[in-house]
PDB file of N, CA and C in Angstrom:
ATOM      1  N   UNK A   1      44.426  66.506  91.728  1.00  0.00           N
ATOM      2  CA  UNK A   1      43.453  65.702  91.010  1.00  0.00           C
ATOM      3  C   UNK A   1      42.560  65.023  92.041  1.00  0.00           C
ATOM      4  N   UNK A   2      41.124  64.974  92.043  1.00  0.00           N
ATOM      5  CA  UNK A   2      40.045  64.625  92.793  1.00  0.00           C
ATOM      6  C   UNK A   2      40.267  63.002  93.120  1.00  0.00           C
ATOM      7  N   UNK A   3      39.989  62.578  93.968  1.00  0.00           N
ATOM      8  CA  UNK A   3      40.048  60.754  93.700  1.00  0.00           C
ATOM      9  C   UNK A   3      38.743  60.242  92.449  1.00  0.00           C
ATOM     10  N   UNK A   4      37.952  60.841  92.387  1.00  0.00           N
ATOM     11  CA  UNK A   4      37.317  60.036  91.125  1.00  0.00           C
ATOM     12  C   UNK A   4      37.614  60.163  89.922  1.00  0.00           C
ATOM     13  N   UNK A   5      38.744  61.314  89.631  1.00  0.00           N
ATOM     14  CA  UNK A   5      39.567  61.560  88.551  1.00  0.00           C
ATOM     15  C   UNK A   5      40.524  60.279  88.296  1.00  0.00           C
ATOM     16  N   UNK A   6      41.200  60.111  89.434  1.00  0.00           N
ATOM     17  CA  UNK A   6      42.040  58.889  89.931  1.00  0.00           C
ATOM     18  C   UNK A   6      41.573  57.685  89.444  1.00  0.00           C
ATOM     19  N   UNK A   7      40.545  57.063  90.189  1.00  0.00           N
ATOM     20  CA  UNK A   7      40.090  56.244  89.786  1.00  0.00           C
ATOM     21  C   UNK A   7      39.410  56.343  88.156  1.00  0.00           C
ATOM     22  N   UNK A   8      39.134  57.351  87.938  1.00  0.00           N
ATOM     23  CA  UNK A   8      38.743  57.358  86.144  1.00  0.00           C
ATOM     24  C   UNK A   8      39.898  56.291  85.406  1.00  0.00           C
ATOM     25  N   UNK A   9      41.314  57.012  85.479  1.00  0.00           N
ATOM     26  CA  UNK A   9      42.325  57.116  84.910  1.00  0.00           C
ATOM     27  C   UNK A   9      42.460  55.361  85.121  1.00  0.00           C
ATOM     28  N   UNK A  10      42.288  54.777  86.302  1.00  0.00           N
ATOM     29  CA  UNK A  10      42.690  53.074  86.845  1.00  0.00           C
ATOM     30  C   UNK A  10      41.906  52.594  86.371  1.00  0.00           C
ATOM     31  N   UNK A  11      40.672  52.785  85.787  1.00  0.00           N
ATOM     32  CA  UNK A  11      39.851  51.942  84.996  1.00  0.00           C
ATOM     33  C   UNK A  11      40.208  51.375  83.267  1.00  0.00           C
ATOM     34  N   UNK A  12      39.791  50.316  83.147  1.00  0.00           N
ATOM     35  CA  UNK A  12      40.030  49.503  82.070  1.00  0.00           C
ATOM     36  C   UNK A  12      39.127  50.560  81.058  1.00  0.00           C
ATOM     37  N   UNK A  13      39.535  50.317  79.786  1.00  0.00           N
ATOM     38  CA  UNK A  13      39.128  51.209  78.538  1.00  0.00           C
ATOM     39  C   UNK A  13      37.775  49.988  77.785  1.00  0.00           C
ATOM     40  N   UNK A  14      36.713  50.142  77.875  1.00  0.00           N
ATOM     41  CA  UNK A  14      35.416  49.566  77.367  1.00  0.00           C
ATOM     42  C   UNK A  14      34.334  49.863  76.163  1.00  0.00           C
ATOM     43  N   UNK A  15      34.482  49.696  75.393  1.00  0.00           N
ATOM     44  CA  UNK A  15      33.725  50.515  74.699  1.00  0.00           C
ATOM     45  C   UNK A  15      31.937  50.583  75.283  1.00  0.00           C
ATOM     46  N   UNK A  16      31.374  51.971  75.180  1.00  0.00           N
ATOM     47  CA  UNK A  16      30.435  51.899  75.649  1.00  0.00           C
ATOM     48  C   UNK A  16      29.056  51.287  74.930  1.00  0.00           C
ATOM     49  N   UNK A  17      28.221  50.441  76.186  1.00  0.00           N
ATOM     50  CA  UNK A  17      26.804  49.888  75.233  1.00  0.00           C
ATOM     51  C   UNK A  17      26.027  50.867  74.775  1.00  0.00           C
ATOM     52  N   UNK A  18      25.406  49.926  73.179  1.00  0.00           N
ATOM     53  CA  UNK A  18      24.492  50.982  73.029  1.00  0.00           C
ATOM     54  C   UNK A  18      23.138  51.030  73.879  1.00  0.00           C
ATOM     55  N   UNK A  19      23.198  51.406  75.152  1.00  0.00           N
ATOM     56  CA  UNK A  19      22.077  51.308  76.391  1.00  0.00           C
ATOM     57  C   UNK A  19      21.815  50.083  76.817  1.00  0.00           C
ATOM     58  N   UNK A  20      20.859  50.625  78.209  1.00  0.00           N
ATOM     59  CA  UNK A  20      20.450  49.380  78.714  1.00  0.00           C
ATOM     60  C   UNK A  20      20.388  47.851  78.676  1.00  0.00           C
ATOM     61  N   UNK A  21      20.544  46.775  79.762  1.00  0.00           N
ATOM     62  CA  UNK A  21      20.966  45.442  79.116  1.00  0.00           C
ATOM     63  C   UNK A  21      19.143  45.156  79.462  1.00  0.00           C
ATOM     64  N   UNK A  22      19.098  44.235  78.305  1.00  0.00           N
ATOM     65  CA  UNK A  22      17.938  43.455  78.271  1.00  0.00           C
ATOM     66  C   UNK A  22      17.797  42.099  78.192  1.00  0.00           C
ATOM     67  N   UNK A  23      16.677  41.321  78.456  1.00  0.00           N
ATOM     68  CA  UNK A  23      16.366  39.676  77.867  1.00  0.00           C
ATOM     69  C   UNK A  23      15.549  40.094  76.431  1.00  0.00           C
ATOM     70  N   UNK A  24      15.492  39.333  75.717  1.00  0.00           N
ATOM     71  CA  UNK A  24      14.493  39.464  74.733  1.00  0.00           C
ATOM     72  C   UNK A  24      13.297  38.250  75.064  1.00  0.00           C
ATOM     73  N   UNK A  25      12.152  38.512  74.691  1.00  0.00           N
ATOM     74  CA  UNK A  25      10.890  37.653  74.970  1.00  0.00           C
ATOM     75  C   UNK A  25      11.429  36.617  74.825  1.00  0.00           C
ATOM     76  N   UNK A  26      10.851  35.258  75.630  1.00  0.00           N
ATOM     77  CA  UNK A  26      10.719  33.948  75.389  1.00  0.00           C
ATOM     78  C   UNK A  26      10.160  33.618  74.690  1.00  0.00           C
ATOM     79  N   UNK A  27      10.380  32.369  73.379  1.00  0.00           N
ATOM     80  CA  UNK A  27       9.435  32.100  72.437  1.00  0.00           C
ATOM     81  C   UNK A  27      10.140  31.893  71.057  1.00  0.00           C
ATOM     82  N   UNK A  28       9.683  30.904  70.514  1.00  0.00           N
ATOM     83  CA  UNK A  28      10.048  30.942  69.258  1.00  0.00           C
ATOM     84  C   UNK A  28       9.963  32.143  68.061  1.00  0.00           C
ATOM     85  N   UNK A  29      11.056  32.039  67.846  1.00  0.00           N
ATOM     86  CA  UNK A  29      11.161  33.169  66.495  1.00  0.00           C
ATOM     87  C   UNK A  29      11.310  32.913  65.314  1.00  0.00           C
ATOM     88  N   UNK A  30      10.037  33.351  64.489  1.00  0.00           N
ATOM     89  CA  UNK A  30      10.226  32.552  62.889  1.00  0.00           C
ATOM     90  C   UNK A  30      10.769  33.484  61.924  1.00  0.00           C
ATOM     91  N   UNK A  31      11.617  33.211  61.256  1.00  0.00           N
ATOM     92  CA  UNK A  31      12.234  34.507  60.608  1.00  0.00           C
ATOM     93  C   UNK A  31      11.666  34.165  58.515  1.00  0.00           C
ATOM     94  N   UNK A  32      11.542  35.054  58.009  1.00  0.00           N
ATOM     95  CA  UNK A  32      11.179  34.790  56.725  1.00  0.00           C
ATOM     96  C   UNK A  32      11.531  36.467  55.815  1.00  0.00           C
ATOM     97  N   UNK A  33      11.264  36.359  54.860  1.00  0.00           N
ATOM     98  CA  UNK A  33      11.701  37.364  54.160  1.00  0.00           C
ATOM     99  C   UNK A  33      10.729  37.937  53.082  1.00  0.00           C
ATOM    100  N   UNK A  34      10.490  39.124  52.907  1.00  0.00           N
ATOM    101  CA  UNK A  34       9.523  39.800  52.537  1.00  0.00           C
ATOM    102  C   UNK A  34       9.113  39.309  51.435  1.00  0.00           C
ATOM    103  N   UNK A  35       7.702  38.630  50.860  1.00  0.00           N
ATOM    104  CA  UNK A  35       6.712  38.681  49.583  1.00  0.00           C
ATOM    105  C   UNK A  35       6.574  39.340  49.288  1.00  0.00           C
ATOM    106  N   UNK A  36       6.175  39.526  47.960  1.00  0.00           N
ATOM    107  CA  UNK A  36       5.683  40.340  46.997  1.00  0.00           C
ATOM    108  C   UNK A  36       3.850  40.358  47.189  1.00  0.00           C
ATOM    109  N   UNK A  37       2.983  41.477  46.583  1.00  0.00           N
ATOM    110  CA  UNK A  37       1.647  41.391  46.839  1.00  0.00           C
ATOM    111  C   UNK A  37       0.691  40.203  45.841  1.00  0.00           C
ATOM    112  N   UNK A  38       1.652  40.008  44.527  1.00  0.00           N
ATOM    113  CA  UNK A  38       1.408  38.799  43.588  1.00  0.00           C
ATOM    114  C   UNK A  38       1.513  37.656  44.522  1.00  0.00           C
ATOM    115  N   UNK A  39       2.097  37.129  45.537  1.00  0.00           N
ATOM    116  CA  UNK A  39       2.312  35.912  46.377  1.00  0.00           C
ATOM    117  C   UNK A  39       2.031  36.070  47.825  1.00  0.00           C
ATOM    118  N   UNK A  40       2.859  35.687  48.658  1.00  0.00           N
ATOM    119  CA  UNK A  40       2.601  35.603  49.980  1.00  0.00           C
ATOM    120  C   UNK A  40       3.270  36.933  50.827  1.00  0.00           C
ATOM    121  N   UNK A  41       2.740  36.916  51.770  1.00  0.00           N
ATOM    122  CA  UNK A  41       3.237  38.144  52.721  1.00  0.00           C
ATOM    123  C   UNK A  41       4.663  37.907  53.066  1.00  0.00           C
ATOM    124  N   UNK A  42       5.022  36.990  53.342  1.00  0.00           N
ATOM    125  CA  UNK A  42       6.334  36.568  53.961  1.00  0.00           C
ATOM    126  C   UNK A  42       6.445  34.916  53.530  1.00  0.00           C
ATOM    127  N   UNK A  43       8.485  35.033  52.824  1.00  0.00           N
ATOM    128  CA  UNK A  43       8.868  33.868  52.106  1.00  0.00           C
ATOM    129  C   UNK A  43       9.509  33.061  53.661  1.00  0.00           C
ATOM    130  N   UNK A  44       9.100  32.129  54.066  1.00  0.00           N
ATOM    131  CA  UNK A  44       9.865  31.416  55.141  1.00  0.00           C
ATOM    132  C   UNK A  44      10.925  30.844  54.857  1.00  0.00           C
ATOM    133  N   UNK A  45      11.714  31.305  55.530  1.00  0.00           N
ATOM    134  CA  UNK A  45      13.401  31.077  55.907  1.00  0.00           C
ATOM    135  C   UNK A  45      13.484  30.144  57.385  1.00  0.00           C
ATOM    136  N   UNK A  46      13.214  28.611  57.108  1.00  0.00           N
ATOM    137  CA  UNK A  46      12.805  28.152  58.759  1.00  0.00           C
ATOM    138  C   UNK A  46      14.656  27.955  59.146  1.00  0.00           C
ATOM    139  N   UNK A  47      15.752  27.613  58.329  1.00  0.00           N
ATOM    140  CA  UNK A  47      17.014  27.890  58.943  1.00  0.00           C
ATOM    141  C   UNK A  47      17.571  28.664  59.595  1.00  0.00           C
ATOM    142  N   UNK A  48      17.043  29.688  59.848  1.00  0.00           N
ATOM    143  CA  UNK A  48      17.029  31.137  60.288  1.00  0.00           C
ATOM    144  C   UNK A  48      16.240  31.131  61.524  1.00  0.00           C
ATOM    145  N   UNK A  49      15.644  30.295  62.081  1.00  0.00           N
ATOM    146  CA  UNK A  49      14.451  30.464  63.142  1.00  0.00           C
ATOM    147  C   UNK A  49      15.074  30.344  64.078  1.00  0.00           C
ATOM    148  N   UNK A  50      14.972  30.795  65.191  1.00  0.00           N
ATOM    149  CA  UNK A  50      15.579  30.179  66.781  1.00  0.00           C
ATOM    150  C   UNK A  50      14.550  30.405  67.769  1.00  0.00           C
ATOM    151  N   UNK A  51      14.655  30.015  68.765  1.00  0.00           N
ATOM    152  CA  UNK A  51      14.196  29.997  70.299  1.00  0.00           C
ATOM    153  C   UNK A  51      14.870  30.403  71.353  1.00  0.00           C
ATOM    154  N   UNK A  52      14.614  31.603  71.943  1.00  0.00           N
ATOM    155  CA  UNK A  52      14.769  32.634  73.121  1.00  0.00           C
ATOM    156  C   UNK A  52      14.309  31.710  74.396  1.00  0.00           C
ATOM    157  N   UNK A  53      15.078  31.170  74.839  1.00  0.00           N
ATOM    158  CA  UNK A  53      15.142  30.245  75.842  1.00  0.00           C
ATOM    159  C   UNK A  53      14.826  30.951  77.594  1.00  0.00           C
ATOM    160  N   UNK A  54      15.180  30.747  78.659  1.00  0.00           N
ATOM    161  CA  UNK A  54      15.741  31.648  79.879  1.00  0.00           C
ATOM    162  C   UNK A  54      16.775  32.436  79.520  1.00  0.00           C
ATOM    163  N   UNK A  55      16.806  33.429  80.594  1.00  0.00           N
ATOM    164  CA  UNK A  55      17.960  33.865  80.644  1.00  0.00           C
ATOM    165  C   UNK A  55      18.221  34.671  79.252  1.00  0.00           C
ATOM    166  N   UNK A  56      19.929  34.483  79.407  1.00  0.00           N
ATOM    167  CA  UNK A  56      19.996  34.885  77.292  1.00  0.00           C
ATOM    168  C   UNK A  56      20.531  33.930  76.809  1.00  0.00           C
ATOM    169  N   UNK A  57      19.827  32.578  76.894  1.00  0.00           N
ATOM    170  CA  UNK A  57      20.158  31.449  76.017  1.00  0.00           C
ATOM    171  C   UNK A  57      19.164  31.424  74.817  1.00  0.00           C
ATOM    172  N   UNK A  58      19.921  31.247  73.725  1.00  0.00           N
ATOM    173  CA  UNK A  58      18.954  30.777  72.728  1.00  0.00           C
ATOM    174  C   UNK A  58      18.802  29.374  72.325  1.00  0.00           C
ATOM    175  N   UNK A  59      18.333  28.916  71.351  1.00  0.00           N
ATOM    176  CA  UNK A  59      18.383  27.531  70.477  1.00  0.00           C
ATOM    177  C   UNK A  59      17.958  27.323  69.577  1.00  0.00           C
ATOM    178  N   UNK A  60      18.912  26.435  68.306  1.00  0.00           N
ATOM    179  CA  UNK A  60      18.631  25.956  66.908  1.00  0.00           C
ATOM    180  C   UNK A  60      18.250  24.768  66.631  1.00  0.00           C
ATOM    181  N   UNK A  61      17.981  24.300  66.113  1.00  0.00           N
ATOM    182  CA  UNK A  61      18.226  23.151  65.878  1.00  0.00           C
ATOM    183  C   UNK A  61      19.355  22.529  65.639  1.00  0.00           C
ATOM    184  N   UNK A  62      20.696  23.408  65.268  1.00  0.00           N
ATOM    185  CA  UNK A  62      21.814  22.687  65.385  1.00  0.00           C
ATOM    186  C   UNK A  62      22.499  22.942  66.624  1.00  0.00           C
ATOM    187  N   UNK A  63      21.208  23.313  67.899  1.00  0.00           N
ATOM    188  CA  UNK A  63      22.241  23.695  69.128  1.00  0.00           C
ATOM    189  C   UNK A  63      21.797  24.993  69.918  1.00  0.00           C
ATOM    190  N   UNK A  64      22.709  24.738  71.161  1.00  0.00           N
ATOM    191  CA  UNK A  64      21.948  26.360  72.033  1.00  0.00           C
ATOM    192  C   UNK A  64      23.463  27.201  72.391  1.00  0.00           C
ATOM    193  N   UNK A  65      23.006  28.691  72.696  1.00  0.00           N
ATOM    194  CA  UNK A  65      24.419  29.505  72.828  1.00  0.00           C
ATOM    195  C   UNK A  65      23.617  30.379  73.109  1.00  0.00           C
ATOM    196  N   UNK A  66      24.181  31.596  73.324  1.00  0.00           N
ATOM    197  CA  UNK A  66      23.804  32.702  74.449  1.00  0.00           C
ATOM    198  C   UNK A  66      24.012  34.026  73.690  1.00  0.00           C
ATOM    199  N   UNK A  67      23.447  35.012  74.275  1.00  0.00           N
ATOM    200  CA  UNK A  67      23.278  36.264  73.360  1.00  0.00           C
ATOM    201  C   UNK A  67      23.516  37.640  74.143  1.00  0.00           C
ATOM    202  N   UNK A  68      24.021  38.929  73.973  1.00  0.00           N
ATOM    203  CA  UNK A  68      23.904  40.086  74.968  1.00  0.00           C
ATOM    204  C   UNK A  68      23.081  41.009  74.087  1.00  0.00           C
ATOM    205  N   UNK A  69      21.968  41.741  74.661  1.00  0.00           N
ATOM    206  CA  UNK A  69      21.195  42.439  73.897  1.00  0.00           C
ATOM    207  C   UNK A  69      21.668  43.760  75.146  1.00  0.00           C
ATOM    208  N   UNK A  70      21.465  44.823  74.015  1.00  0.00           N
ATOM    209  CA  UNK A  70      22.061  46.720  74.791  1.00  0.00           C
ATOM    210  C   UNK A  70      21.077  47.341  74.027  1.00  0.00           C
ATOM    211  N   UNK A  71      20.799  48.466  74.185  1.00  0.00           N
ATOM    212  CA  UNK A  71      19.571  49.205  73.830  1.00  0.00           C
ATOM    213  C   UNK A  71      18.978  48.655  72.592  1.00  0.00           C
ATOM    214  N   UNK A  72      18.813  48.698  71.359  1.00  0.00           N
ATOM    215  CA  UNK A  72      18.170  47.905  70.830  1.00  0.00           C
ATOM    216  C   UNK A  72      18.735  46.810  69.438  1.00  0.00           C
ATOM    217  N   UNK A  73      20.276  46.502  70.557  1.00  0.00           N
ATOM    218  CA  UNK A  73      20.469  45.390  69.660  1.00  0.00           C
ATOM    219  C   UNK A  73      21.077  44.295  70.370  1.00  0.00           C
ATOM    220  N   UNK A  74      20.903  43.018  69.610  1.00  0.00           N
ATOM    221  CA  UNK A  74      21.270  41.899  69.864  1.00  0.00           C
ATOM    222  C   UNK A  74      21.951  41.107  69.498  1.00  0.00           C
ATOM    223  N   UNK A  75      23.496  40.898  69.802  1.00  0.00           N
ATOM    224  CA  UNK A  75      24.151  40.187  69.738  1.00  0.00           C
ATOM    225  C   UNK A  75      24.425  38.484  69.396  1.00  0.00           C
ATOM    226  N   UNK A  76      24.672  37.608  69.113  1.00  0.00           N
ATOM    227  CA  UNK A  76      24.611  36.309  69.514  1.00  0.00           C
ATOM    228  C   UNK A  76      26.486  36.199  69.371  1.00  0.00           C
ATOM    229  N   UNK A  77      26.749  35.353  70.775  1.00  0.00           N
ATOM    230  CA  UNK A  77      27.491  35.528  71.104  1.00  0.00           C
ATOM    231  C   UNK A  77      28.386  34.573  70.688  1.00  0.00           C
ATOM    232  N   UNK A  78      27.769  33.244  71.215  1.00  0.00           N
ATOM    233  CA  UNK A  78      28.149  31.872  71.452  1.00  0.00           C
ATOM    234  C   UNK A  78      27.359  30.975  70.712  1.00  0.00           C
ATOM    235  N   UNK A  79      27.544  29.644  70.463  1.00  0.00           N
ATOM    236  CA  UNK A  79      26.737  29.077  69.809  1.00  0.00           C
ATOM    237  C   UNK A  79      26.483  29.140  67.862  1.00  0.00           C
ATOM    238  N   UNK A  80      25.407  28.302  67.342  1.00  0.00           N
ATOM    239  CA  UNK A  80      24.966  28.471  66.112  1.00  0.00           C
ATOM    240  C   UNK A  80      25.078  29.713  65.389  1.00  0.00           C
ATOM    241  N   UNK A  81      24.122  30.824  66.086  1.00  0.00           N
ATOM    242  CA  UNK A  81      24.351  31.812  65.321  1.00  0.00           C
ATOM    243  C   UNK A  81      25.612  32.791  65.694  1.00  0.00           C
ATOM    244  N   UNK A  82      26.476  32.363  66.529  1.00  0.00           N
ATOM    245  CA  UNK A  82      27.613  33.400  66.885  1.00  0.00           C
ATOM    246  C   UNK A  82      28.075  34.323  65.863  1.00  0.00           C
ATOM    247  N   UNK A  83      28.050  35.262  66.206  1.00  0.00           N
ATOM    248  CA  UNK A  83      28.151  36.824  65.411  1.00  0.00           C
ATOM    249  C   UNK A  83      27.151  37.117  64.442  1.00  0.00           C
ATOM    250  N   UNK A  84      26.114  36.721  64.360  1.00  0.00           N
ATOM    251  CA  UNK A  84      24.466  36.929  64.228  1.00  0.00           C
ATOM    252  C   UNK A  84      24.553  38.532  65.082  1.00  0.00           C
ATOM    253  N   UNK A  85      23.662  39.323  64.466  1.00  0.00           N
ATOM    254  CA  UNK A  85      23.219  40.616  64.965  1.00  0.00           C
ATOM    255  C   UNK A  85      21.671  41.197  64.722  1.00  0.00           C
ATOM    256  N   UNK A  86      20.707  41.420  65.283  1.00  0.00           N
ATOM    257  CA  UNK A  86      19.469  41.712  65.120  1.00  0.00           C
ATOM    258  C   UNK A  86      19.141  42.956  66.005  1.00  0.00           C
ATOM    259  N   UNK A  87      18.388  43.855  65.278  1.00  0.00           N
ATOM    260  CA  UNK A  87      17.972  44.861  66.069  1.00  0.00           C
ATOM    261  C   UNK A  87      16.487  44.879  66.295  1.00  0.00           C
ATOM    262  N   UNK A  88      15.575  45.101  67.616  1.00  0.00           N
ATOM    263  CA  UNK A  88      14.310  44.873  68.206  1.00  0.00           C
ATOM    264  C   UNK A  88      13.754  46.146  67.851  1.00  0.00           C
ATOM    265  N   UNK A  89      12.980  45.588  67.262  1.00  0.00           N
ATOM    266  CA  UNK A  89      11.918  46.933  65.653  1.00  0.00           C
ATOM    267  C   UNK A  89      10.810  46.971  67.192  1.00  0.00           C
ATOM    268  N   UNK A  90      10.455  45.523  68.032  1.00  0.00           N
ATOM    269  CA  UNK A  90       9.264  45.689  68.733  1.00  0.00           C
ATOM    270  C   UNK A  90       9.906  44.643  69.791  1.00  0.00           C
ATOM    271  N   UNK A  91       8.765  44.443  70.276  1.00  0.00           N
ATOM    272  CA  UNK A  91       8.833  43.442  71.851  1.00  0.00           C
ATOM    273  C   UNK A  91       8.952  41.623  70.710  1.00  0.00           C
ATOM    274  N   UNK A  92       8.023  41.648  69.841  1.00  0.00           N
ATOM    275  CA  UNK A  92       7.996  40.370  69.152  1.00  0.00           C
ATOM    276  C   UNK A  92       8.579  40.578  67.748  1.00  0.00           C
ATOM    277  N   UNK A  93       9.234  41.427  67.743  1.00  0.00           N
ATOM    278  CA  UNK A  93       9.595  41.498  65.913  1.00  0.00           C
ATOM    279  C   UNK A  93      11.444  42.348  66.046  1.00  0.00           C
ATOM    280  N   UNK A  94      12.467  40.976  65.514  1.00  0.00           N
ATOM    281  CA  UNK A  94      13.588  41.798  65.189  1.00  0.00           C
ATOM    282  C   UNK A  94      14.168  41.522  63.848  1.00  0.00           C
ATOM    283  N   UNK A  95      14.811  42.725  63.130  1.00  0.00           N
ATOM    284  CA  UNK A  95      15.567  42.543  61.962  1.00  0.00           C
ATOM    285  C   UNK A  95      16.775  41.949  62.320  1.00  0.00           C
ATOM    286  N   UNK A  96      17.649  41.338  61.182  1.00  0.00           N
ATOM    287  CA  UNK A  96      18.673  40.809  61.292  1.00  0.00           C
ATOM    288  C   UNK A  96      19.336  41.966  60.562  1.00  0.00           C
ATOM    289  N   UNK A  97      20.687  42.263  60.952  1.00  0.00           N
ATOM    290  CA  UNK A  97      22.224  43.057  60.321  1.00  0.00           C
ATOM    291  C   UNK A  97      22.700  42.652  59.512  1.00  0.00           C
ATOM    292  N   UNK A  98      23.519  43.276  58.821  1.00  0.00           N
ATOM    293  CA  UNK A  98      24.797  43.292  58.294  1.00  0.00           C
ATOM    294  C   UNK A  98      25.898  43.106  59.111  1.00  0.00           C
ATOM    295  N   UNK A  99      27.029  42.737  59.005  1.00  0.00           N
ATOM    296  CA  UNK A  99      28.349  42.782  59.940  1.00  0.00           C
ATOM    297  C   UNK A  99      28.642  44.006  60.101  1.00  0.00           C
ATOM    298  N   UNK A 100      27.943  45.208  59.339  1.00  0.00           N
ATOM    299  CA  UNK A 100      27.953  46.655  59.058  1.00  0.00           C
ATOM    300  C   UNK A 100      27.390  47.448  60.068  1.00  0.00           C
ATOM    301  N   UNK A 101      26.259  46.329  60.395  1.00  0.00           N
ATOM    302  CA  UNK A 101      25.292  46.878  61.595  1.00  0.00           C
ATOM    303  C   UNK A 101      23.708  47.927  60.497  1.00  0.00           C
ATOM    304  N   UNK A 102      24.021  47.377  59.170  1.00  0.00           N
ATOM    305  CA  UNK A 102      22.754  47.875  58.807  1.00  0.00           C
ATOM    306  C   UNK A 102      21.450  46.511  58.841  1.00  0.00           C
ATOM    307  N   UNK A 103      20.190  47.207  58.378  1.00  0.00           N
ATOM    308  CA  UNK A 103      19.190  46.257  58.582  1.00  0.00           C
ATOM    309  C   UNK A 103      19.190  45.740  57.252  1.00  0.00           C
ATOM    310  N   UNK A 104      18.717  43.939  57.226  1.00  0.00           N
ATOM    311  CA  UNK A 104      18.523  43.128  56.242  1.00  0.00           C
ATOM    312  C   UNK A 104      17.168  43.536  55.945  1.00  0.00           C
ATOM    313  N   UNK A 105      16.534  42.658  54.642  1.00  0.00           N
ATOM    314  CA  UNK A 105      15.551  42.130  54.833  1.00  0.00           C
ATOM    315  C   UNK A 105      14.661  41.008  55.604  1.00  0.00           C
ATOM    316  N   UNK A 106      15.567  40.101  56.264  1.00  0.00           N
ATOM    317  CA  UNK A 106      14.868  39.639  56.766  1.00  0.00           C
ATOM    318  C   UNK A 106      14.558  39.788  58.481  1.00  0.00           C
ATOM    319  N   UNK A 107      13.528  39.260  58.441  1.00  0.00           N
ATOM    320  CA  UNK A 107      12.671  39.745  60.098  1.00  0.00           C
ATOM    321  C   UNK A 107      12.587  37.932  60.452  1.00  0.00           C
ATOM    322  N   UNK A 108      12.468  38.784  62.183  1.00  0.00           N
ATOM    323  CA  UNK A 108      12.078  36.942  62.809  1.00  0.00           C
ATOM    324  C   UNK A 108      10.769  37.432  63.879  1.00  0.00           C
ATOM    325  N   UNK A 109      10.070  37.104  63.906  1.00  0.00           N
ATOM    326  CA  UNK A 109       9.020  37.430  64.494  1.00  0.00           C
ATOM    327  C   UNK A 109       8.461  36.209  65.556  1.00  0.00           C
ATOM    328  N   UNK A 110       8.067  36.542  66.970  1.00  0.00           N
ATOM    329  CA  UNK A 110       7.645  35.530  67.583  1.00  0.00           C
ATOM    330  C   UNK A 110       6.506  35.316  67.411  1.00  0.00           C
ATOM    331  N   UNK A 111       6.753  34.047  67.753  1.00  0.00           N
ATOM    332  CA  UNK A 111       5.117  33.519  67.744  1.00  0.00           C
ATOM    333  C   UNK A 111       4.250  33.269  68.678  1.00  0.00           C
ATOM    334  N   UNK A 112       2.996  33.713  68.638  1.00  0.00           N
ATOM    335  CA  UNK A 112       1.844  33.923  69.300  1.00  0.00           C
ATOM    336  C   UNK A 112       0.539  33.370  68.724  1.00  0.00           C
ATOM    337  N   UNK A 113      -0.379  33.267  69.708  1.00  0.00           N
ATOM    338  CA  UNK A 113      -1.674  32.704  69.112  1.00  0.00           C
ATOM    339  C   UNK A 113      -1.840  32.983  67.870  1.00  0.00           C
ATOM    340  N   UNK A 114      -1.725  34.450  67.791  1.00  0.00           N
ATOM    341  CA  UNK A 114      -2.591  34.463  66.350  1.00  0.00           C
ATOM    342  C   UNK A 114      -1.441  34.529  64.953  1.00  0.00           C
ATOM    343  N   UNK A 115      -0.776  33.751  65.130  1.00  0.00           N
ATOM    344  CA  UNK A 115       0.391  33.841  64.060  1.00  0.00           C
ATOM    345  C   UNK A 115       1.324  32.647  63.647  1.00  0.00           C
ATOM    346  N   UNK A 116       0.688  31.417  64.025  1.00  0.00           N
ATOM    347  CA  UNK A 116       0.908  30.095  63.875  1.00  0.00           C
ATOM    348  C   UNK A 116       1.276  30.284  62.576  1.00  0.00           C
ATOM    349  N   UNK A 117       2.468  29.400  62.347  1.00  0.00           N
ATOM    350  CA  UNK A 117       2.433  28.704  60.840  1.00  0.00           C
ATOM    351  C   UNK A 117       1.890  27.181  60.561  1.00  0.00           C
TER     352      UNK A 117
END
């Protein structure tokens, strides 16, 4: 048996990420949930909002905790939203999960000039 066979075998059992580790943008994220065309574009959900801090810290208003994002999903680890799951649709726009790992309806979208509330 080769030594990197060897060493295969001495390694701890991990499940693998789904890809690459990332930060997600800095910036507040407003999350709300889809309108109808009779009303508004999006129903705001501001309990749901957080802030992408340094690093992978986030923050609520009831508090800050930390997050691991792998190819295009995001964890919350620690903290308020701990076991929170969102997957990055874009650079400024992620859906929130199911514990299933399917997509909700609702989205959190950062905010930028042109998207003030």
């Amino acid at each position: 048996m080769g030594l990197a066979a060897i060493a295969g075998l001495a390694a701890p059992a991990f499940a693998e990420p789904n890809g690459p580790a990332f930060t997600v943008r800095r910036g507040e994220y407003v999350c709300e949930m889809p309108g109808t065309a009779l009303t508004v574009a999006g129903l705001r959900r501001p309990e749901e909002d957080f802030t992408i801090r340094q690093g992978s810290i986030y923050s609520t208003s009831e508090g800050r905790g930390s997050y691991l994002a792998t190819g295009d999903e995001i964890h919350m680890t620690t903290g308020p939203k701990r076991g929170e799951r969102f997957r990055r649709v874009s650079e400024n726009f992620l859906r929130k999960l199911t514990s299933e790992g399917k997509e909700t309806d609702l989205r959190c979208i950062r905010r930028v000039a042109n998207n003030r509330y």
